[in-house]
PDB file of N, CA and C in Angstrom:
ATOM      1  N   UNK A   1     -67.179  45.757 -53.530  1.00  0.00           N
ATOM      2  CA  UNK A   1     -66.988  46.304 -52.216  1.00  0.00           C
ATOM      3  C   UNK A   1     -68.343  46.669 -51.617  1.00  0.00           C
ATOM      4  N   UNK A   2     -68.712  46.440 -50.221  1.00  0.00           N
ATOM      5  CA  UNK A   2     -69.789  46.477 -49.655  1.00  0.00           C
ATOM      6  C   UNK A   2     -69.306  47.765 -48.805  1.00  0.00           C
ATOM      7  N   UNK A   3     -70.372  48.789 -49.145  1.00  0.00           N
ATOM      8  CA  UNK A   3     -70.415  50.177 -48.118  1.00  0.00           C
ATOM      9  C   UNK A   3     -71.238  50.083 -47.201  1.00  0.00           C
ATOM     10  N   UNK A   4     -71.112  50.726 -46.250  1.00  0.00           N
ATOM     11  CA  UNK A   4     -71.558  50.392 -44.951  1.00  0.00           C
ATOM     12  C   UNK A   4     -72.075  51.825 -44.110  1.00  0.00           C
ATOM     13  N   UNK A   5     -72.760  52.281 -44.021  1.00  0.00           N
ATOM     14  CA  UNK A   5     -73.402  53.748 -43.479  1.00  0.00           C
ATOM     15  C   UNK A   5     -72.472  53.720 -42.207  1.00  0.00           C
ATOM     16  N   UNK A   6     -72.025  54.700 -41.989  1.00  0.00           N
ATOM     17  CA  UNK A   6     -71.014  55.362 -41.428  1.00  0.00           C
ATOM     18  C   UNK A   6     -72.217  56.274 -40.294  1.00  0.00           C
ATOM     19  N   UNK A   7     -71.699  55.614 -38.924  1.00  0.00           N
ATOM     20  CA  UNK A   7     -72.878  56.891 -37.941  1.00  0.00           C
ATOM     21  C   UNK A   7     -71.457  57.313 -37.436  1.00  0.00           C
ATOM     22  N   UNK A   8     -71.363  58.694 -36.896  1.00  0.00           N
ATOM     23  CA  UNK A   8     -70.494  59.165 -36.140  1.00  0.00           C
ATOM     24  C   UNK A   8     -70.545  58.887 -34.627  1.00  0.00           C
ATOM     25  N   UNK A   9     -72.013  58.990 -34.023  1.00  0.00           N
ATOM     26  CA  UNK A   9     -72.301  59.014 -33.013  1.00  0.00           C
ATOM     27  C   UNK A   9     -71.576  57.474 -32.392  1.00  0.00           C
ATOM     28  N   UNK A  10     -71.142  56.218 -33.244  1.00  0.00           N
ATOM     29  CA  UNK A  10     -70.988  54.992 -32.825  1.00  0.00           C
ATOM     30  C   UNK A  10     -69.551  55.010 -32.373  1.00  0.00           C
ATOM     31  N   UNK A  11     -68.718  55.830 -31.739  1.00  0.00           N
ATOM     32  CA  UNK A  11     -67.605  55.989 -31.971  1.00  0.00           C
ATOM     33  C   UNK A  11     -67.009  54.413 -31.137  1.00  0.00           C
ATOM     34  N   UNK A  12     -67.203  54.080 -30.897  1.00  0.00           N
ATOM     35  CA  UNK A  12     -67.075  52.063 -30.099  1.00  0.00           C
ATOM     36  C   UNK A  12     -67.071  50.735 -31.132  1.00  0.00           C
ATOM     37  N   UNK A  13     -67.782  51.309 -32.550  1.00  0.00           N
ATOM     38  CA  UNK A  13     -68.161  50.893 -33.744  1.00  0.00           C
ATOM     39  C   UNK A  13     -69.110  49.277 -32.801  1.00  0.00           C
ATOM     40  N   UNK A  14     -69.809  49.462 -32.400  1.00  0.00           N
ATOM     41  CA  UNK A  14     -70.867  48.525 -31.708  1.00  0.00           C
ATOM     42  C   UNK A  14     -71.363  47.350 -33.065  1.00  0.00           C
ATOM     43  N   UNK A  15     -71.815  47.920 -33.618  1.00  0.00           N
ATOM     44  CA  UNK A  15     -72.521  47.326 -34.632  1.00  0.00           C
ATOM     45  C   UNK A  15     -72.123  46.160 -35.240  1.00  0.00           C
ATOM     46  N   UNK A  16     -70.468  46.370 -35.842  1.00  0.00           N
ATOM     47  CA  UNK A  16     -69.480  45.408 -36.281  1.00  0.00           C
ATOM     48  C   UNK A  16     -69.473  44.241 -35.226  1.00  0.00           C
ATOM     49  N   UNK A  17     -69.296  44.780 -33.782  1.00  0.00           N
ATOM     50  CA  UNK A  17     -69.277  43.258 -32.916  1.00  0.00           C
ATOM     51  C   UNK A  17     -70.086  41.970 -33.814  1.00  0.00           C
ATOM     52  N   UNK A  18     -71.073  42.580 -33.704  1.00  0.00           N
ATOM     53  CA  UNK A  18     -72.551  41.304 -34.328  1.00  0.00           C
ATOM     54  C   UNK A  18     -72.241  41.186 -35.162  1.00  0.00           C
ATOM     55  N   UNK A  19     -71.817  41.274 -36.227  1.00  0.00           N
ATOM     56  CA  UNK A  19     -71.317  41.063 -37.758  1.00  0.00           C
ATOM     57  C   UNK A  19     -70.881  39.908 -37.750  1.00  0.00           C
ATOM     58  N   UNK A  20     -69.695  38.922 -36.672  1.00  0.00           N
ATOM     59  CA  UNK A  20     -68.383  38.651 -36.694  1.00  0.00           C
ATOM     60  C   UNK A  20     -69.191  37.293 -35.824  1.00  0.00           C
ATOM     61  N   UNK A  21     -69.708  36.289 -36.503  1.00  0.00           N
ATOM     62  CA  UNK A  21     -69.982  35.040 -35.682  1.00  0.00           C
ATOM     63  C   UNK A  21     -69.887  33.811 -36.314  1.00  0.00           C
ATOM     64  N   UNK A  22     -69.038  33.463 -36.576  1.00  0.00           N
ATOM     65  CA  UNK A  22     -68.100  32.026 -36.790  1.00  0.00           C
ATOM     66  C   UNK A  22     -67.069  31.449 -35.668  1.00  0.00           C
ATOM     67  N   UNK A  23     -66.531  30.635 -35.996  1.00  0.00           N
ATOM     68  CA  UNK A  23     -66.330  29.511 -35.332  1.00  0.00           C
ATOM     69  C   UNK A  23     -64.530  30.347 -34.771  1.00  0.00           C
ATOM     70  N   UNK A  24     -63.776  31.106 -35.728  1.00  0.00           N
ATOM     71  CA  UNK A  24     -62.433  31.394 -35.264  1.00  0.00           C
ATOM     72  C   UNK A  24     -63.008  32.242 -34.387  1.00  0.00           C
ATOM     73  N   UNK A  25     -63.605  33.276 -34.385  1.00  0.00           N
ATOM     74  CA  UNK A  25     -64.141  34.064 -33.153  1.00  0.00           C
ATOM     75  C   UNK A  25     -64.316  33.695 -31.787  1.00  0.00           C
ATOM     76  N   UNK A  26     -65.007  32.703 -31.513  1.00  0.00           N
ATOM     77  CA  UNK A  26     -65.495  31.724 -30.688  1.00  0.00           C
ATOM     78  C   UNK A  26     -63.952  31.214 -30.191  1.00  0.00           C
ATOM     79  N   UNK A  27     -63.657  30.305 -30.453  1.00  0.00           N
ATOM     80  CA  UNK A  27     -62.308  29.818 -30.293  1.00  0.00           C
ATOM     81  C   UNK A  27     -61.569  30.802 -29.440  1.00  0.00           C
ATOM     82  N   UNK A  28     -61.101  32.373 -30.280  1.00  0.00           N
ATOM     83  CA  UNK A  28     -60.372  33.108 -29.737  1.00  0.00           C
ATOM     84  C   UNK A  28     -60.929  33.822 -28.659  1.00  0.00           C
ATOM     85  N   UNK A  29     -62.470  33.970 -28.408  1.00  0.00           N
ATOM     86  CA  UNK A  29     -63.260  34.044 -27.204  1.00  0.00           C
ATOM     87  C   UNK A  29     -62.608  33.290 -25.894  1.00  0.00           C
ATOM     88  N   UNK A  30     -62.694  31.939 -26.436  1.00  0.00           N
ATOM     89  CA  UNK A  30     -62.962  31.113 -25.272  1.00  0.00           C
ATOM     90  C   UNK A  30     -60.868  31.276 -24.479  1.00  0.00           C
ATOM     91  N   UNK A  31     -60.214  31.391 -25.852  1.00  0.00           N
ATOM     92  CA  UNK A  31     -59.025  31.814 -25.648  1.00  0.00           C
ATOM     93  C   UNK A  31     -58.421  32.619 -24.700  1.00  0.00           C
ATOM     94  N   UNK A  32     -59.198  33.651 -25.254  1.00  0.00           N
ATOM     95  CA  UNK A  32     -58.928  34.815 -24.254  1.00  0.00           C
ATOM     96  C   UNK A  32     -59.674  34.830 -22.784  1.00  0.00           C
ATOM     97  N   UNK A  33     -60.343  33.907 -22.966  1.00  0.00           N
ATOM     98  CA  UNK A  33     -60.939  33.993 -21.184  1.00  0.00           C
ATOM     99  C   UNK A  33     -60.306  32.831 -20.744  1.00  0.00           C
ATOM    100  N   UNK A  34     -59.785  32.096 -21.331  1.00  0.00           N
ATOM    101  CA  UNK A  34     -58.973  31.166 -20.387  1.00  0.00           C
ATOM    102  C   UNK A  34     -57.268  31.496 -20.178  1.00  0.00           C
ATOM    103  N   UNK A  35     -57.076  32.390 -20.983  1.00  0.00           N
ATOM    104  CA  UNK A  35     -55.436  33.303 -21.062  1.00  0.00           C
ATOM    105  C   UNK A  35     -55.937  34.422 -19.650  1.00  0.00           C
ATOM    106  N   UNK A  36     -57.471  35.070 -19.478  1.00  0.00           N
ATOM    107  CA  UNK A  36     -57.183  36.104 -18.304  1.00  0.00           C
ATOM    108  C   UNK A  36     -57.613  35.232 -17.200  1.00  0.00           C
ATOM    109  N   UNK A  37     -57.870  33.855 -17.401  1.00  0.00           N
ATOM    110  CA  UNK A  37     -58.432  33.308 -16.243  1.00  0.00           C
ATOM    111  C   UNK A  37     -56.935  32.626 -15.254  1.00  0.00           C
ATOM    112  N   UNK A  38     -56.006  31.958 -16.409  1.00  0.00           N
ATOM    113  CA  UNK A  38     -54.507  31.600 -16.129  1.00  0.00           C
ATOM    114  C   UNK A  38     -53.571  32.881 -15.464  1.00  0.00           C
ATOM    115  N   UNK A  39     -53.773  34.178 -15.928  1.00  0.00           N
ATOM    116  CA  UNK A  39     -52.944  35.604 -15.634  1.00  0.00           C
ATOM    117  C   UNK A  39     -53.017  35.880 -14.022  1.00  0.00           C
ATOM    118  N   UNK A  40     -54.448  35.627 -14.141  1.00  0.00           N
ATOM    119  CA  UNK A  40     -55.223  36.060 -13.091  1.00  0.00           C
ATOM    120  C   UNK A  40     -54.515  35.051 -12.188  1.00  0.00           C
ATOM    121  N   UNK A  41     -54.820  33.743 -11.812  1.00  0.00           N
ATOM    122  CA  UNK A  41     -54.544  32.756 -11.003  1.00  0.00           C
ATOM    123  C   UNK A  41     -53.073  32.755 -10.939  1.00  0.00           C
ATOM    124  N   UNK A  42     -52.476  32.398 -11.704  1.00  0.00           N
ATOM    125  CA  UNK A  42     -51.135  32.807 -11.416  1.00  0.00           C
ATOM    126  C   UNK A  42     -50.284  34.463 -11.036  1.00  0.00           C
ATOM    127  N   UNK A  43     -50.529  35.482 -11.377  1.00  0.00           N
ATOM    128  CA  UNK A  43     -50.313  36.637 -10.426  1.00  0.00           C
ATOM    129  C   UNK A  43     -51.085  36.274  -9.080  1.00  0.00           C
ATOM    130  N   UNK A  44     -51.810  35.682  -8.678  1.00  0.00           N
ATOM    131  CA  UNK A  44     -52.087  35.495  -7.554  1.00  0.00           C
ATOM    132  C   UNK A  44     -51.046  34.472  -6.717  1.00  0.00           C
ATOM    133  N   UNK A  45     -51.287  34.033  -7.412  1.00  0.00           N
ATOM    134  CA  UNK A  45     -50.239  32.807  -6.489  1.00  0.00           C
ATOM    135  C   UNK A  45     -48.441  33.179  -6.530  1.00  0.00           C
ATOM    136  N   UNK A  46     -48.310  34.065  -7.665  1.00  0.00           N
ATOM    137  CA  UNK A  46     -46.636  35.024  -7.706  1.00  0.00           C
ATOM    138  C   UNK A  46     -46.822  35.913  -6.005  1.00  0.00           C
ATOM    139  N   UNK A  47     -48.108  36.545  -6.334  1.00  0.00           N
ATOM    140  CA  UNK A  47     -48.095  37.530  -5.321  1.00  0.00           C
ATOM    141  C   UNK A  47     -48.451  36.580  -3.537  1.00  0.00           C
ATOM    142  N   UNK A  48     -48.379  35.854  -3.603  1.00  0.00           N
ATOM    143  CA  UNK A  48     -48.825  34.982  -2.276  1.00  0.00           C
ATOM    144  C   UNK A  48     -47.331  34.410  -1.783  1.00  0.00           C
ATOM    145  N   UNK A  49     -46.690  34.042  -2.912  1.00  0.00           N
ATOM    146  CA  UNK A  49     -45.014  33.273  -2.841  1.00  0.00           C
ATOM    147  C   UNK A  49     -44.289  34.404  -2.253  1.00  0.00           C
ATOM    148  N   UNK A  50     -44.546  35.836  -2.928  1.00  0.00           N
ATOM    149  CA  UNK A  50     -43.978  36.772  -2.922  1.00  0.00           C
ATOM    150  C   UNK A  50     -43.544  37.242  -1.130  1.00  0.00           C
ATOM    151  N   UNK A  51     -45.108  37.475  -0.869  1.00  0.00           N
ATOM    152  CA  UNK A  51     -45.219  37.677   0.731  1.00  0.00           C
ATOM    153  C   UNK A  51     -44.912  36.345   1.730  1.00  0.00           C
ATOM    154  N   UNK A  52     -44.889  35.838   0.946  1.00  0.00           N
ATOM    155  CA  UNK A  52     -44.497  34.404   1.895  1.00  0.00           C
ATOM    156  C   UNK A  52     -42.931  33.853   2.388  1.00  0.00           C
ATOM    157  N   UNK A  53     -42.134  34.510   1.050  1.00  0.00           N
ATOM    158  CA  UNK A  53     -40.686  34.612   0.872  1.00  0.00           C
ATOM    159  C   UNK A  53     -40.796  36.081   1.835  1.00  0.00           C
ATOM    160  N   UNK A  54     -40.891  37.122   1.940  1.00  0.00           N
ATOM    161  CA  UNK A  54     -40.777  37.925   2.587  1.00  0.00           C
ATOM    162  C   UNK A  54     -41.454  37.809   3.401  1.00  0.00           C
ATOM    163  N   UNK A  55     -41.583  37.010   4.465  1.00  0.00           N
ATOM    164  CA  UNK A  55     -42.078  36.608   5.694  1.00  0.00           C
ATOM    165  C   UNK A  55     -40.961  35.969   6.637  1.00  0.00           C
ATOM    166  N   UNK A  56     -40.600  34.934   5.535  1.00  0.00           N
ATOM    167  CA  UNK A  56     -39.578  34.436   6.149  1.00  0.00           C
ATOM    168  C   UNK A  56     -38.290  35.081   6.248  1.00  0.00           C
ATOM    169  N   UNK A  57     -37.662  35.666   5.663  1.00  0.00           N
ATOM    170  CA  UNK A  57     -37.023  36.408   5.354  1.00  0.00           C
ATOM    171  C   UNK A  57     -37.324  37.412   6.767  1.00  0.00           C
ATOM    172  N   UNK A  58     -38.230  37.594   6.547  1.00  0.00           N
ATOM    173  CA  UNK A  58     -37.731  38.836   7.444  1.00  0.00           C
ATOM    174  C   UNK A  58     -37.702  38.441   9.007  1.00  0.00           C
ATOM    175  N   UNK A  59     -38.573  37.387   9.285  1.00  0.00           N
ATOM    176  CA  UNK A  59     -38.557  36.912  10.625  1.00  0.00           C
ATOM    177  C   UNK A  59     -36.882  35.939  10.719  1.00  0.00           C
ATOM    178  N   UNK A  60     -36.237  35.455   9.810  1.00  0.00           N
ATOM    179  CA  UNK A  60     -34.930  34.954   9.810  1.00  0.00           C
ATOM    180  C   UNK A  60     -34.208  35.972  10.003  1.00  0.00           C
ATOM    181  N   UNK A  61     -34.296  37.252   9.499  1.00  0.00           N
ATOM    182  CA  UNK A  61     -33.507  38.073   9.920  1.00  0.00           C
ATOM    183  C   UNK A  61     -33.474  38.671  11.361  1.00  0.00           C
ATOM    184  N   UNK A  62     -34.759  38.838  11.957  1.00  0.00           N
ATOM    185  CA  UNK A  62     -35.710  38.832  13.535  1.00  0.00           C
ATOM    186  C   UNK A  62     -35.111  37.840  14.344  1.00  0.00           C
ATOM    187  N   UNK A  63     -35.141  36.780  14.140  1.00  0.00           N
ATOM    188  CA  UNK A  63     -34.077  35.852  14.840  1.00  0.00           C
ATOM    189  C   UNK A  63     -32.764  36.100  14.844  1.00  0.00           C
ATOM    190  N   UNK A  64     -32.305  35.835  14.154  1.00  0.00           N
ATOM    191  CA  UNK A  64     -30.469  35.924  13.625  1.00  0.00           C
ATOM    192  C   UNK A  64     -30.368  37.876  14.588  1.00  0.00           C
ATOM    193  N   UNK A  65     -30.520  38.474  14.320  1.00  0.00           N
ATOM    194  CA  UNK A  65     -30.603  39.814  15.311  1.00  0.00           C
ATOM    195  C   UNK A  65     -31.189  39.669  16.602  1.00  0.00           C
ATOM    196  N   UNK A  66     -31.783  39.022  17.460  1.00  0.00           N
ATOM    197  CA  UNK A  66     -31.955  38.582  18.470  1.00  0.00           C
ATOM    198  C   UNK A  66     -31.838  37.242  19.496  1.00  0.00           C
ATOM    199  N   UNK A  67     -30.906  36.480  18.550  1.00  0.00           N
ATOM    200  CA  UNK A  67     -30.114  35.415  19.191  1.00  0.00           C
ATOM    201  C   UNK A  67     -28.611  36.174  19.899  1.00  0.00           C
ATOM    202  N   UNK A  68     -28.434  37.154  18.494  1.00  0.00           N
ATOM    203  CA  UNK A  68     -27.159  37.861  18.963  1.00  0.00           C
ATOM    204  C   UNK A  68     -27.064  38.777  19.962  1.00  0.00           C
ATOM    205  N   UNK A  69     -28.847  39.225  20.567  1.00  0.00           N
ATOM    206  CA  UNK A  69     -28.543  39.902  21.800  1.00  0.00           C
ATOM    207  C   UNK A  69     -28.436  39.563  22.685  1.00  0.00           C
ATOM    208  N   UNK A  70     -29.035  38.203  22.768  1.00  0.00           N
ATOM    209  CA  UNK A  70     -29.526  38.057  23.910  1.00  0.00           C
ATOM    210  C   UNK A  70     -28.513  36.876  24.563  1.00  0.00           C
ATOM    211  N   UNK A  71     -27.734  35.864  23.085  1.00  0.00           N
ATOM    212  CA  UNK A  71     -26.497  35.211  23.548  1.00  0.00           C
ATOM    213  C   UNK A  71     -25.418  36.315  24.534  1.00  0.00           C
ATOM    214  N   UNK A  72     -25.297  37.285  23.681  1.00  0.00           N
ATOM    215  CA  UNK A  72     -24.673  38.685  24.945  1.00  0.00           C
ATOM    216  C   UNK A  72     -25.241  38.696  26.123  1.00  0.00           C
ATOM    217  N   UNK A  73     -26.441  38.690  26.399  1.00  0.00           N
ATOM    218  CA  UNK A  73     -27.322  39.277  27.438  1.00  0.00           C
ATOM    219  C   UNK A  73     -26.976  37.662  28.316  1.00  0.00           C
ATOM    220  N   UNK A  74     -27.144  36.578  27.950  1.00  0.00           N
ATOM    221  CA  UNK A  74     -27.519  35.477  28.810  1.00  0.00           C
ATOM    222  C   UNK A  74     -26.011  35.292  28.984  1.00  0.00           C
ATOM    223  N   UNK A  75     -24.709  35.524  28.830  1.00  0.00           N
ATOM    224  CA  UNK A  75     -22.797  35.162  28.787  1.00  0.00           C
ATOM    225  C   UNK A  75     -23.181  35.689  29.873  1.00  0.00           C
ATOM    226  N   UNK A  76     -23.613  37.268  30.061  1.00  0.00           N
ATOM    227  CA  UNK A  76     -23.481  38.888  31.417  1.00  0.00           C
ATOM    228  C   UNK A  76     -24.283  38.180  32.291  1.00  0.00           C
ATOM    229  N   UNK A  77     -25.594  37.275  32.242  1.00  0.00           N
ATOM    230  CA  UNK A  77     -26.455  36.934  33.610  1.00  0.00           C
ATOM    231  C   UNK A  77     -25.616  35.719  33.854  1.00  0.00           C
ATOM    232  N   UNK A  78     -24.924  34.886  33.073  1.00  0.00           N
ATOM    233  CA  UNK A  78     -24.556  33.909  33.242  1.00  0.00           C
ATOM    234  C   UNK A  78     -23.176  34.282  34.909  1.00  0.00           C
ATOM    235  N   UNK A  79     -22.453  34.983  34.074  1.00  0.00           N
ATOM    236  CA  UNK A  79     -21.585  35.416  35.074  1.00  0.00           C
ATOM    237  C   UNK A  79     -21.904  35.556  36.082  1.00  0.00           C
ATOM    238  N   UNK A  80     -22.932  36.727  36.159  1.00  0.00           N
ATOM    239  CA  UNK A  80     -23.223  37.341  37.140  1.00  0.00           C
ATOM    240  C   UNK A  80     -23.957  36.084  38.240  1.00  0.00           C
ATOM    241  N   UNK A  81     -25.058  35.422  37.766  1.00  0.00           N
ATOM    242  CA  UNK A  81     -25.284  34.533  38.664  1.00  0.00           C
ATOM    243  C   UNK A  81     -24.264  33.559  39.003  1.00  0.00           C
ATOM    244  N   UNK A  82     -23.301  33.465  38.495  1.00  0.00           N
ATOM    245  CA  UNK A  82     -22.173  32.073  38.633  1.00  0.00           C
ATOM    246  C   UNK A  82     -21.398  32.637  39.865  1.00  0.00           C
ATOM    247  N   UNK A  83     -21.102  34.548  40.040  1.00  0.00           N
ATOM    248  CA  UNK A  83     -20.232  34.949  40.847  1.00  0.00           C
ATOM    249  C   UNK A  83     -20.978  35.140  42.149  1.00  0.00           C
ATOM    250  N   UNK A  84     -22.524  35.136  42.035  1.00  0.00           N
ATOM    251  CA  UNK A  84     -23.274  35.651  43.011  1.00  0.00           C
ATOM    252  C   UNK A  84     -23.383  34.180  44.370  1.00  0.00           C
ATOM    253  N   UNK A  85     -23.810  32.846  42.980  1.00  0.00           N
ATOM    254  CA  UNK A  85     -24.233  31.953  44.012  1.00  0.00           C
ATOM    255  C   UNK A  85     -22.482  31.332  44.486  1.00  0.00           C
ATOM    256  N   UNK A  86     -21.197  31.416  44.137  1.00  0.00           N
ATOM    257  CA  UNK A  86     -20.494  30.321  43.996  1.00  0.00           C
ATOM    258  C   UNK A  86     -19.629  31.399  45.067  1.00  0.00           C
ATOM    259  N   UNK A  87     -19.912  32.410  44.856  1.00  0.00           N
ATOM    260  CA  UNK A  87     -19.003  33.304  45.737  1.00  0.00           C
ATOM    261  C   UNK A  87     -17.378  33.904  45.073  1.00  0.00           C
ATOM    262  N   UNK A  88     -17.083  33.153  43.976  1.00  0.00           N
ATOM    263  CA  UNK A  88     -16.164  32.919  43.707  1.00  0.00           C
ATOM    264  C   UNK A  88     -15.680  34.549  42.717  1.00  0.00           C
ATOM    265  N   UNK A  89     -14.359  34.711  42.646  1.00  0.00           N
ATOM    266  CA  UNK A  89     -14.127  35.335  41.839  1.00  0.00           C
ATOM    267  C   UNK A  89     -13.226  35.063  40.312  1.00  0.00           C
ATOM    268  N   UNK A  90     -13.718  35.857  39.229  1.00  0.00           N
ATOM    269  CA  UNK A  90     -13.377  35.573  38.049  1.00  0.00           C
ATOM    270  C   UNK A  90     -12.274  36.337  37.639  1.00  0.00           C
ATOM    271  N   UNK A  91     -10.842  36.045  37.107  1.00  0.00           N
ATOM    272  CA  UNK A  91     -10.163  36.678  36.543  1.00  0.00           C
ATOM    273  C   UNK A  91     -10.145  36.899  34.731  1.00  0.00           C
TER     274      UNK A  91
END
């Protein structure tokens, strides 16, 4: 068994990093930066779909609520101009 001087002050244990340089290391390096590089890019593009679906969404709902007023609103001018120019009355 190999003992190893113990500093307290290292509480990060720094030292060990450098110890550790072979080839599985490396590998799981390059691993892990291409696993936060994929996380990364894709939560981005979740979060872009996200607002994009709720865009539409909400302006479909903006429509669909203002077709229905204004189909009301344009029946009432409709009348009204039909009785104004034609003279006529509606039962």
């Amino acid at each position: 068994m190999i003992e190893q001087d113990y500093d307290s002050t290292d509480i990060w244990d720094e030292d060990d990093i450098y110890l550790v340089d072979n080839k599985d290391s490396s590998d799981s390096s390059i691993l892990n930066r291409e696993w936060e590089r994929r996380h990364s890019q894709f939560h981005t593009m979740g979060f872009r779909d996200g607002i994009t679906a709720g865009k539409e969404a909400s302006a479909q709902e903006g429509f669909n609520h203002g077709f229905m007023q204004s189909a009301s609103a344009g029946y009432s001018w409709g009348l009204v101009r039909g009785i104004s120019r034609h003279g006529t009355r509606l039962v």
